[in-house]
C-alpha atoms as a PDB file:
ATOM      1  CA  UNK A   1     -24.682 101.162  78.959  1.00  0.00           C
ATOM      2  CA  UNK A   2     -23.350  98.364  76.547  1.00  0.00           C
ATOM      3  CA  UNK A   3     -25.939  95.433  76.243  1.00  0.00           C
ATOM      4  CA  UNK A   4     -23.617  92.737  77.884  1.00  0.00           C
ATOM      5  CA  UNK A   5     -24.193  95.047  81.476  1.00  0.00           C
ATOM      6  CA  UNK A   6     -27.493  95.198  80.627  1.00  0.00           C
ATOM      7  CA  UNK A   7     -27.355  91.185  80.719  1.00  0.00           C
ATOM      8  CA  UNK A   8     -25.491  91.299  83.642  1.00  0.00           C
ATOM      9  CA  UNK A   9     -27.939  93.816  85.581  1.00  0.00           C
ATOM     10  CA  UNK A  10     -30.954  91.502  84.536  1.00  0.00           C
ATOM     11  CA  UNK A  11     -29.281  88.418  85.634  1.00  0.00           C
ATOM     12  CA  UNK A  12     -27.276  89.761  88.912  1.00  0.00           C
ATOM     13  CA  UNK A  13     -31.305  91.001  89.981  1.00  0.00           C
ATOM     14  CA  UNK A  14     -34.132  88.960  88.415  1.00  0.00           C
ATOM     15  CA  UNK A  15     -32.551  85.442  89.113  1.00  0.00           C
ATOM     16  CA  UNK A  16     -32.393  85.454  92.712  1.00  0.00           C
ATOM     17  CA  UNK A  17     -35.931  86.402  92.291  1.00  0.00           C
ATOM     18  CA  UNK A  18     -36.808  83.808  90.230  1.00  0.00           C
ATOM     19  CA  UNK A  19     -36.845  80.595  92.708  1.00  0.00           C
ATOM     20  CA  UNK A  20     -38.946  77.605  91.278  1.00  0.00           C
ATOM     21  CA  UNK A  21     -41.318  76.175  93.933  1.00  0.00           C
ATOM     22  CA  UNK A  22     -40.041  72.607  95.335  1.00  0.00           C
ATOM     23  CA  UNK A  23     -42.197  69.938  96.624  1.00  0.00           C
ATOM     24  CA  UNK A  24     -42.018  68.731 100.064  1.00  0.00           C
ATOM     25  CA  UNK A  25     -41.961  65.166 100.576  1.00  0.00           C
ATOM     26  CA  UNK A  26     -45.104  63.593 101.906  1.00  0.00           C
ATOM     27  CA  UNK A  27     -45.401  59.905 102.739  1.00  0.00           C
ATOM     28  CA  UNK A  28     -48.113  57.683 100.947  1.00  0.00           C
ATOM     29  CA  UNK A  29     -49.836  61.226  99.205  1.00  0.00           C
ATOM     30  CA  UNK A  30     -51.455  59.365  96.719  1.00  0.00           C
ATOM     31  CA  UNK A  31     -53.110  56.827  99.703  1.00  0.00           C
ATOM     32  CA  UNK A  32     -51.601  53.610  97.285  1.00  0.00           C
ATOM     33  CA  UNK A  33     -49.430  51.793  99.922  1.00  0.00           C
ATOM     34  CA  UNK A  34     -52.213  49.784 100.840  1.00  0.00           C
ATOM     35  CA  UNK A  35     -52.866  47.313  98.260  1.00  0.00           C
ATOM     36  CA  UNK A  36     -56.679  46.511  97.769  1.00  0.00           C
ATOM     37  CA  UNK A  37     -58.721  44.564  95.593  1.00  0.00           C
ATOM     38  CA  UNK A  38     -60.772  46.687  93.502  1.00  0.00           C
ATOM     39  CA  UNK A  39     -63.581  48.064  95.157  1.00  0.00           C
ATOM     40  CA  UNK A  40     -61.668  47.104  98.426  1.00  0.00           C
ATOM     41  CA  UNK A  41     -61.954  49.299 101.813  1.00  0.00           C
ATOM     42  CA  UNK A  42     -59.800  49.600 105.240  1.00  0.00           C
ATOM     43  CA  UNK A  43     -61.501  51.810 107.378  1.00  0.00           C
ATOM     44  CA  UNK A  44     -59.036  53.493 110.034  1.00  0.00           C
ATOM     45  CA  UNK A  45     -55.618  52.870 109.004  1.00  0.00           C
ATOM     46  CA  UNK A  46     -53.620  54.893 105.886  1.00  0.00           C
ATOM     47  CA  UNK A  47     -50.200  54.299 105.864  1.00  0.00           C
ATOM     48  CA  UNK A  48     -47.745  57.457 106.872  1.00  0.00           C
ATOM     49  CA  UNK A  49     -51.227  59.303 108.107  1.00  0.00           C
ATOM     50  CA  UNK A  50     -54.068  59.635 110.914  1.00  0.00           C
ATOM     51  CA  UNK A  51     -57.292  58.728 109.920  1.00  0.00           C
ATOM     52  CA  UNK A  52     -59.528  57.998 113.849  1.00  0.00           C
ATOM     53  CA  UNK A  53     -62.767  56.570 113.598  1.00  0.00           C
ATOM     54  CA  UNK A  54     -63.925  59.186 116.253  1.00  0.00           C
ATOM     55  CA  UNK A  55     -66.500  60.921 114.301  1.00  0.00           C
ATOM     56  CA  UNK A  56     -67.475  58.576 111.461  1.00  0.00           C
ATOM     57  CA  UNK A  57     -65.680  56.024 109.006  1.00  0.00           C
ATOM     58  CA  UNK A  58     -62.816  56.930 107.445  1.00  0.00           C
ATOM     59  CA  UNK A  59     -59.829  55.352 105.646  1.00  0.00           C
ATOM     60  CA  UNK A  60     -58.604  54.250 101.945  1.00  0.00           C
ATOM     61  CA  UNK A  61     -60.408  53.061  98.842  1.00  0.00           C
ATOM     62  CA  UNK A  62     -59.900  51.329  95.568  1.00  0.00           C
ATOM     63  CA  UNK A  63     -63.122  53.094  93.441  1.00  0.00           C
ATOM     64  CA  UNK A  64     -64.383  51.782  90.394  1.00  0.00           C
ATOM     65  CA  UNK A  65     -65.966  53.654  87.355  1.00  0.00           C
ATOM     66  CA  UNK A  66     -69.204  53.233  88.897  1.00  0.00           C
ATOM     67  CA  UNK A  67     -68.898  55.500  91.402  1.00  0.00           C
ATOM     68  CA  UNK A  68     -65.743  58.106  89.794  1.00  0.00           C
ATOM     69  CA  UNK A  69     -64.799  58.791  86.419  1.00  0.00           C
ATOM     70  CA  UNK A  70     -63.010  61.971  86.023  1.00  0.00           C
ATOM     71  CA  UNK A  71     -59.571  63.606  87.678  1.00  0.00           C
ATOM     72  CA  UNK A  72     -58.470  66.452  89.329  1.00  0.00           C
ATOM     73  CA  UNK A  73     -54.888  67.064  88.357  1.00  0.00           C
ATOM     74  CA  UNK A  74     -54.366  68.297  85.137  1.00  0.00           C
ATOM     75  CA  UNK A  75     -51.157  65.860  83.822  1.00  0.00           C
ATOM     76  CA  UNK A  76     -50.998  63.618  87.192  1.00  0.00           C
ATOM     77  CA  UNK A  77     -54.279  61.321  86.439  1.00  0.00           C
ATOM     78  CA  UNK A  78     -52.607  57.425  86.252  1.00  0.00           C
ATOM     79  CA  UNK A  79     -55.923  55.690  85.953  1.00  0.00           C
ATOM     80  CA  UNK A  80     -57.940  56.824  82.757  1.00  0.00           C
ATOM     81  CA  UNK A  81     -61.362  54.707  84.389  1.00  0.00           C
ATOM     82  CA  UNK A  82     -61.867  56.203  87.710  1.00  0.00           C
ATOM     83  CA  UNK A  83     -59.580  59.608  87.177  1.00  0.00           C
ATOM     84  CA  UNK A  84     -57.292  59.025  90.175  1.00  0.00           C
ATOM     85  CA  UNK A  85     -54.236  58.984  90.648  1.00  0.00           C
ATOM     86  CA  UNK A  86     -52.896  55.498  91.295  1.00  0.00           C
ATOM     87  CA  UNK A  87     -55.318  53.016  92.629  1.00  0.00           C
ATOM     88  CA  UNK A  88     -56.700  53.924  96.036  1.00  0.00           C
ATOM     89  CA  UNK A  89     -58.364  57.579  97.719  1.00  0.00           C
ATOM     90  CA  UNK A  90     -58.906  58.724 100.805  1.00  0.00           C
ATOM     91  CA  UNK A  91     -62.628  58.745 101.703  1.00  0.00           C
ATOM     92  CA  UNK A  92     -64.360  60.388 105.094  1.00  0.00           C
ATOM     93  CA  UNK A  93     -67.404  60.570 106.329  1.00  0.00           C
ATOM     94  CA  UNK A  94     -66.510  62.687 109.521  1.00  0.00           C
ATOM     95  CA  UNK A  95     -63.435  63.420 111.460  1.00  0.00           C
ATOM     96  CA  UNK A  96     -59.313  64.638 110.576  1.00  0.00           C
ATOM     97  CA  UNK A  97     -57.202  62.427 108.108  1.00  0.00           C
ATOM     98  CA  UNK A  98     -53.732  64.054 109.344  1.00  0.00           C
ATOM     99  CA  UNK A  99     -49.870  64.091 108.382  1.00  0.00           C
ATOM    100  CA  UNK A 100     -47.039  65.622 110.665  1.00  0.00           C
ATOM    101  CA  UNK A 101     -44.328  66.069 107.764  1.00  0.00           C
ATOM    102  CA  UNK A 102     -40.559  66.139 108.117  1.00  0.00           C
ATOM    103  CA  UNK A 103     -40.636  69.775 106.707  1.00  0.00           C
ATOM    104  CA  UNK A 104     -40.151  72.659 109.121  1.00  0.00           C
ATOM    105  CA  UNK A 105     -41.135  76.021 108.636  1.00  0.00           C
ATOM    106  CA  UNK A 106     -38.236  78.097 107.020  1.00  0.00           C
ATOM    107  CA  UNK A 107     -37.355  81.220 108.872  1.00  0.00           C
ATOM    108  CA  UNK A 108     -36.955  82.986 105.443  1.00  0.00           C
ATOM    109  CA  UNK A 109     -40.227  85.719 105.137  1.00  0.00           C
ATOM    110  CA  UNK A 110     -41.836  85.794 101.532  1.00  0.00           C
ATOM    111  CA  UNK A 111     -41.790  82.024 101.181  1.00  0.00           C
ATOM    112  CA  UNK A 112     -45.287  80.458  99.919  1.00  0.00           C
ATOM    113  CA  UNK A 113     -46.581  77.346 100.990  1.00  0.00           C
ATOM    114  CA  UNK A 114     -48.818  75.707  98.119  1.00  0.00           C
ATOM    115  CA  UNK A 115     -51.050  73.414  99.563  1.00  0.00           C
ATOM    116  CA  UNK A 116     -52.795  71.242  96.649  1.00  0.00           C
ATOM    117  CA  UNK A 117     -54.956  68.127  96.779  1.00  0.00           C
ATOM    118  CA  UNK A 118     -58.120  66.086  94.591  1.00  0.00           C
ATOM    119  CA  UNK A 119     -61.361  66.601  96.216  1.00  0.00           C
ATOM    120  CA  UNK A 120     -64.012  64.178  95.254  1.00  0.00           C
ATOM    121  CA  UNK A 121     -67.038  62.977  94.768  1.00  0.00           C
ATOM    122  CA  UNK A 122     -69.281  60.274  94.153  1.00  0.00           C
ATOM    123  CA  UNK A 123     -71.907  59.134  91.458  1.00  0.00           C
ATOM    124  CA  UNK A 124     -73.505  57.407  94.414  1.00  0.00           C
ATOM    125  CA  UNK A 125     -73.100  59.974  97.893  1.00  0.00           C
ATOM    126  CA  UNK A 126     -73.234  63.293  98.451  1.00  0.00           C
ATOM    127  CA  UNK A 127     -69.763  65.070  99.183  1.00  0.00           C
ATOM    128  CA  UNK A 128     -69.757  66.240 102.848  1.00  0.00           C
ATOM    129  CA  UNK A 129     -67.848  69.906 103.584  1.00  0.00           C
ATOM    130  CA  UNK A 130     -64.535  69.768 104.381  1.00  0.00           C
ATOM    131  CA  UNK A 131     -61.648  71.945 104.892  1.00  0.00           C
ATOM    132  CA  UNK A 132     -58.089  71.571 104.431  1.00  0.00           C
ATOM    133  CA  UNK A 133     -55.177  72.829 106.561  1.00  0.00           C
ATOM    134  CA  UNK A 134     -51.663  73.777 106.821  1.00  0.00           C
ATOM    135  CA  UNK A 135     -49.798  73.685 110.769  1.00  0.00           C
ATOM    136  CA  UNK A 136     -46.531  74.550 112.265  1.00  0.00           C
ATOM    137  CA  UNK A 137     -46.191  72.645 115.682  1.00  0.00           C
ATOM    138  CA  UNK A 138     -49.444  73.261 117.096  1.00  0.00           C
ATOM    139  CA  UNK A 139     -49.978  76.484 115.447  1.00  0.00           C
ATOM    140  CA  UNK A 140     -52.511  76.687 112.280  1.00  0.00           C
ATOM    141  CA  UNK A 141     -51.078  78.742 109.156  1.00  0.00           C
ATOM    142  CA  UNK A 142     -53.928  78.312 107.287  1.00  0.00           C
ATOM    143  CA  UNK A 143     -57.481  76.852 106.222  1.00  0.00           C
ATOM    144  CA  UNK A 144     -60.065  76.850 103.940  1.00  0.00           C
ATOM    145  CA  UNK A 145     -63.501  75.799 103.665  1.00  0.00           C
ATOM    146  CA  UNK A 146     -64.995  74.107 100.646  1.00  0.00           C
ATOM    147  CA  UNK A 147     -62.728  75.800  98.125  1.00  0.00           C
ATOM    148  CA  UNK A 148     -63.985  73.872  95.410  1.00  0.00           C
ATOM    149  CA  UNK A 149     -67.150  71.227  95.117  1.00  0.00           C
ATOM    150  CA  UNK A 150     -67.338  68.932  92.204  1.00  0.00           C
ATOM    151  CA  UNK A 151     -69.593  67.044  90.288  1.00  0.00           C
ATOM    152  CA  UNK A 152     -70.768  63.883  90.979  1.00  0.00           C
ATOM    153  CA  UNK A 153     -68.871  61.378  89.861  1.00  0.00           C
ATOM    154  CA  UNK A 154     -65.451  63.714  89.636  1.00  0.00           C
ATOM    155  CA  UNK A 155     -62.689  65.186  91.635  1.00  0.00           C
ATOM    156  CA  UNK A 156     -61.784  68.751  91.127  1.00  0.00           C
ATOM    157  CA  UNK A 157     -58.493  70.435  91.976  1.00  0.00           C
ATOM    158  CA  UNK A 158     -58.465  72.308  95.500  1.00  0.00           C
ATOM    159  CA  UNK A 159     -55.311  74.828  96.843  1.00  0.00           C
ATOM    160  CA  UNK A 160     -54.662  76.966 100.188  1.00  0.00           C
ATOM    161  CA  UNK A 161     -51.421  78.989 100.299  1.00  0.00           C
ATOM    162  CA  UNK A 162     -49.716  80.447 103.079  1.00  0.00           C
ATOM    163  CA  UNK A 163     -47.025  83.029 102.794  1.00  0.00           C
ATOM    164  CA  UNK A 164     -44.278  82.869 105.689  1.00  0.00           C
ATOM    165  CA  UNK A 165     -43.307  85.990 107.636  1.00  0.00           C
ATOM    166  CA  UNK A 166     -40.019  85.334 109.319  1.00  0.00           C
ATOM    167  CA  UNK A 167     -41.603  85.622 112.327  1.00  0.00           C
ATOM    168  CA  UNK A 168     -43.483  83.209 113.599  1.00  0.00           C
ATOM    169  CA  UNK A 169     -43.574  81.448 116.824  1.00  0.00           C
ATOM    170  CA  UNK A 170     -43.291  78.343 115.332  1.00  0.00           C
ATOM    171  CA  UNK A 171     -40.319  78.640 112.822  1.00  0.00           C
ATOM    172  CA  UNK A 172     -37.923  75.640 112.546  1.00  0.00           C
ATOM    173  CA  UNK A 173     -41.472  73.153 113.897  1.00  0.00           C
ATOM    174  CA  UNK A 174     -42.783  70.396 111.758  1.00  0.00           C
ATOM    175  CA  UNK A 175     -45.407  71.406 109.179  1.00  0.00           C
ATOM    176  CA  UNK A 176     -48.660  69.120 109.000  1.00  0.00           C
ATOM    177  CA  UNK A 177     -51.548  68.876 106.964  1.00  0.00           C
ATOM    178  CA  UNK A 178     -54.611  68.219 107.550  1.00  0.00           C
ATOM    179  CA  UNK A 179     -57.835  66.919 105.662  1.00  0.00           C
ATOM    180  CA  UNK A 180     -60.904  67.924 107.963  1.00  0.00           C
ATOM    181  CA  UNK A 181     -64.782  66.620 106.803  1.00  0.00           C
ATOM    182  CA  UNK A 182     -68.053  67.544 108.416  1.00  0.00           C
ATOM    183  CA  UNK A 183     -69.129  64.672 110.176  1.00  0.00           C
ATOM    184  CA  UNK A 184     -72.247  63.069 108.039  1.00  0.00           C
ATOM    185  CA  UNK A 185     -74.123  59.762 108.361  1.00  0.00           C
ATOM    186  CA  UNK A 186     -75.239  59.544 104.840  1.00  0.00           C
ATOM    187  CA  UNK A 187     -72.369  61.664 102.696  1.00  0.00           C
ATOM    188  CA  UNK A 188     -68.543  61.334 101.932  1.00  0.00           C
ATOM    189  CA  UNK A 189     -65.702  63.083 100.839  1.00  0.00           C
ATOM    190  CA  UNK A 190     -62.614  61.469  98.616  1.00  0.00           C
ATOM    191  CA  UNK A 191     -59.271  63.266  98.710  1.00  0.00           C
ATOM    192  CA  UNK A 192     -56.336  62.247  96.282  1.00  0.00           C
ATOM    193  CA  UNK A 193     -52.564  63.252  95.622  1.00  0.00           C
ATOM    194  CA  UNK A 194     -51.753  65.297  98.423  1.00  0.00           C
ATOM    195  CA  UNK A 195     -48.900  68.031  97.252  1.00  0.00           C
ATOM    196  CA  UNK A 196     -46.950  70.478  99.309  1.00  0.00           C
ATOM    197  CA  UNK A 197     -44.592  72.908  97.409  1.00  0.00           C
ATOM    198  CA  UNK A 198     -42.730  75.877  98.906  1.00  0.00           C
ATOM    199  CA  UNK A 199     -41.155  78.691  97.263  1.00  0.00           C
ATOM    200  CA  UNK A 200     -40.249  82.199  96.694  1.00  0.00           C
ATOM    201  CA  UNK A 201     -43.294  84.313  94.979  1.00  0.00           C
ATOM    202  CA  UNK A 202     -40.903  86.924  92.977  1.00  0.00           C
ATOM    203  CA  UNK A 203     -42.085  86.519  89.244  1.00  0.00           C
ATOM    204  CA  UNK A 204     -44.271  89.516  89.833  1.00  0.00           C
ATOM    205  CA  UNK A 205     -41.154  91.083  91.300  1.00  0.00           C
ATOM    206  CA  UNK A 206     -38.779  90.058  88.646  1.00  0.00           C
ATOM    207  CA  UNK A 207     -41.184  91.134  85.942  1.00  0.00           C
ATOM    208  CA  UNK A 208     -41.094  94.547  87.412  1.00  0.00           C
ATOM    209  CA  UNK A 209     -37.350  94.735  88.060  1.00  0.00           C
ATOM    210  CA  UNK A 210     -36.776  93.794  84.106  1.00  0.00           C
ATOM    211  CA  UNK A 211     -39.323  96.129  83.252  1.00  0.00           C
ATOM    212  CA  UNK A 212     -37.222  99.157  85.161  1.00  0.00           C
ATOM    213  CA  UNK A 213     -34.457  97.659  83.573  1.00  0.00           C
ATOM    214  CA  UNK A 214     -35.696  97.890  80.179  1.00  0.00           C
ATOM    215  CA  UNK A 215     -36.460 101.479  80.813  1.00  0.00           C
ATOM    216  CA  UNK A 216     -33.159 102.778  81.936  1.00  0.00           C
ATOM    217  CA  UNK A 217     -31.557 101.319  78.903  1.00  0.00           C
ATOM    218  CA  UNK A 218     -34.232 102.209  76.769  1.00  0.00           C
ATOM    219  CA  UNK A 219     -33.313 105.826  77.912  1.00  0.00           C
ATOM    220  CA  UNK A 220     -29.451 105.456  77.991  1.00  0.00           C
ATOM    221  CA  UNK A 221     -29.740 104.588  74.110  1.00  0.00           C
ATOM    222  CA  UNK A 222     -31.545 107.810  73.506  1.00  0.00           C
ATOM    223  CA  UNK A 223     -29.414 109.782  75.088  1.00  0.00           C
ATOM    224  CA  UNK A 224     -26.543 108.479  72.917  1.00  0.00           C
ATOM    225  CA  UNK A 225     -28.314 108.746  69.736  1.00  0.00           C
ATOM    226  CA  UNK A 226     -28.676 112.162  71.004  1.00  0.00           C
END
């Protein structure tokens, strides 16, 4: 086996394998539509999402360095005094801050759903639970509660992912998500720059395929030097 079909082994197999994960568009994911004043509030209205005022306040926020002062996102923090990105977060203090996206669930099994957003918290409040959630229709994928809780005064980095099947009842249906805090009189919790990425999750795969690769040639060029 000559190392140009080698080459072409490894790239006919490992490439299809080797899909990069694409984001799915979400409208207003970084809550900075709204303009505000800083230190500014609108309670009940975020542009592109849900946010009732059934269970307790909730709606967008322009925070100062009084109350947060260090980001989530590795690489995606825009304002170096609060650690946000952009101007403005979500806050709750009870109740489902919602998005139904234009992104359906693929039919094609394997794919992962990566699910990211800020979680928050203030200098000043205690950070309610929460969980976040990925639909189909009216169908949930997935959920998960308090995956991560920062410190006061900082938002930490939360995920969920969902692998698809093929065969779900809801394939080809809209895909929402959903930000869901434990209604609380006296606590709150800030979400910032929402993400949804899908993708194939073959690195592992491709890895191994190389790797089986690397042994048949390994063995082929023994046998000549044989």
């Amino acid at each position: 086996m000559t190392n140009r079909t080698v080459l072409l082994i490894t790239l006919l197999f490992v490439v299809p394998f080797c899909t990069f994960a694409s984001p799915l568009a979400i409208v207003n994911n970084s809550f900075d539509t709204q303009v505000l004043a800083l230190n500014g509030v609108v309670l009940g209205s975020i542009t592109g999402w849900t946010a009732p005022l059934t269970l307790g306040n909730q709606g967008i926020w322009a925070p100062t360095a009084l109350s947060l002062n260090l980001g989530g996102s590795p690489g995606l923090v825009t304002n170096p005094a609060t650690g946000i990105d952009g101007s403005n977060v979500a806050i709750s203090r009870g109740g489902t801050i919602s998005q139904t996206l234009a992104s359906t669930l693929t039919a094609t099994a394997g794919m992962v759903y990566t699910l990211s957003v800020d979680v928050g918290q203030r200098f000043e409040l205690p950070i309610s639970d929460y969980s976040i959630a990925l639909w189909a229709g009216g169908t949930q994928l997935a959920s998960i509660f308090d995956p991560v809780i920062p410190t006061a005064g900082t938002l930490s980095f939360a995920t969920l992912q969902y692998t698809s099947t093929g065969s779900e009842a809801v394939i080809g249906q809209n895909l929402s998500i959903q930000l869901i805090t434990t209604a609380s009189a006296r606590n709150q919790t800030i979400y910032d720059n929402v993400t949804l990425d899908v993708g194939a999750p073959e690195p592992a795969s491709a890895l191994l395929m190389l790797t089986g690769i690397g042994v048949v040639y390994l063995t082929k060029r023994k046998r000549v030097s044989r």
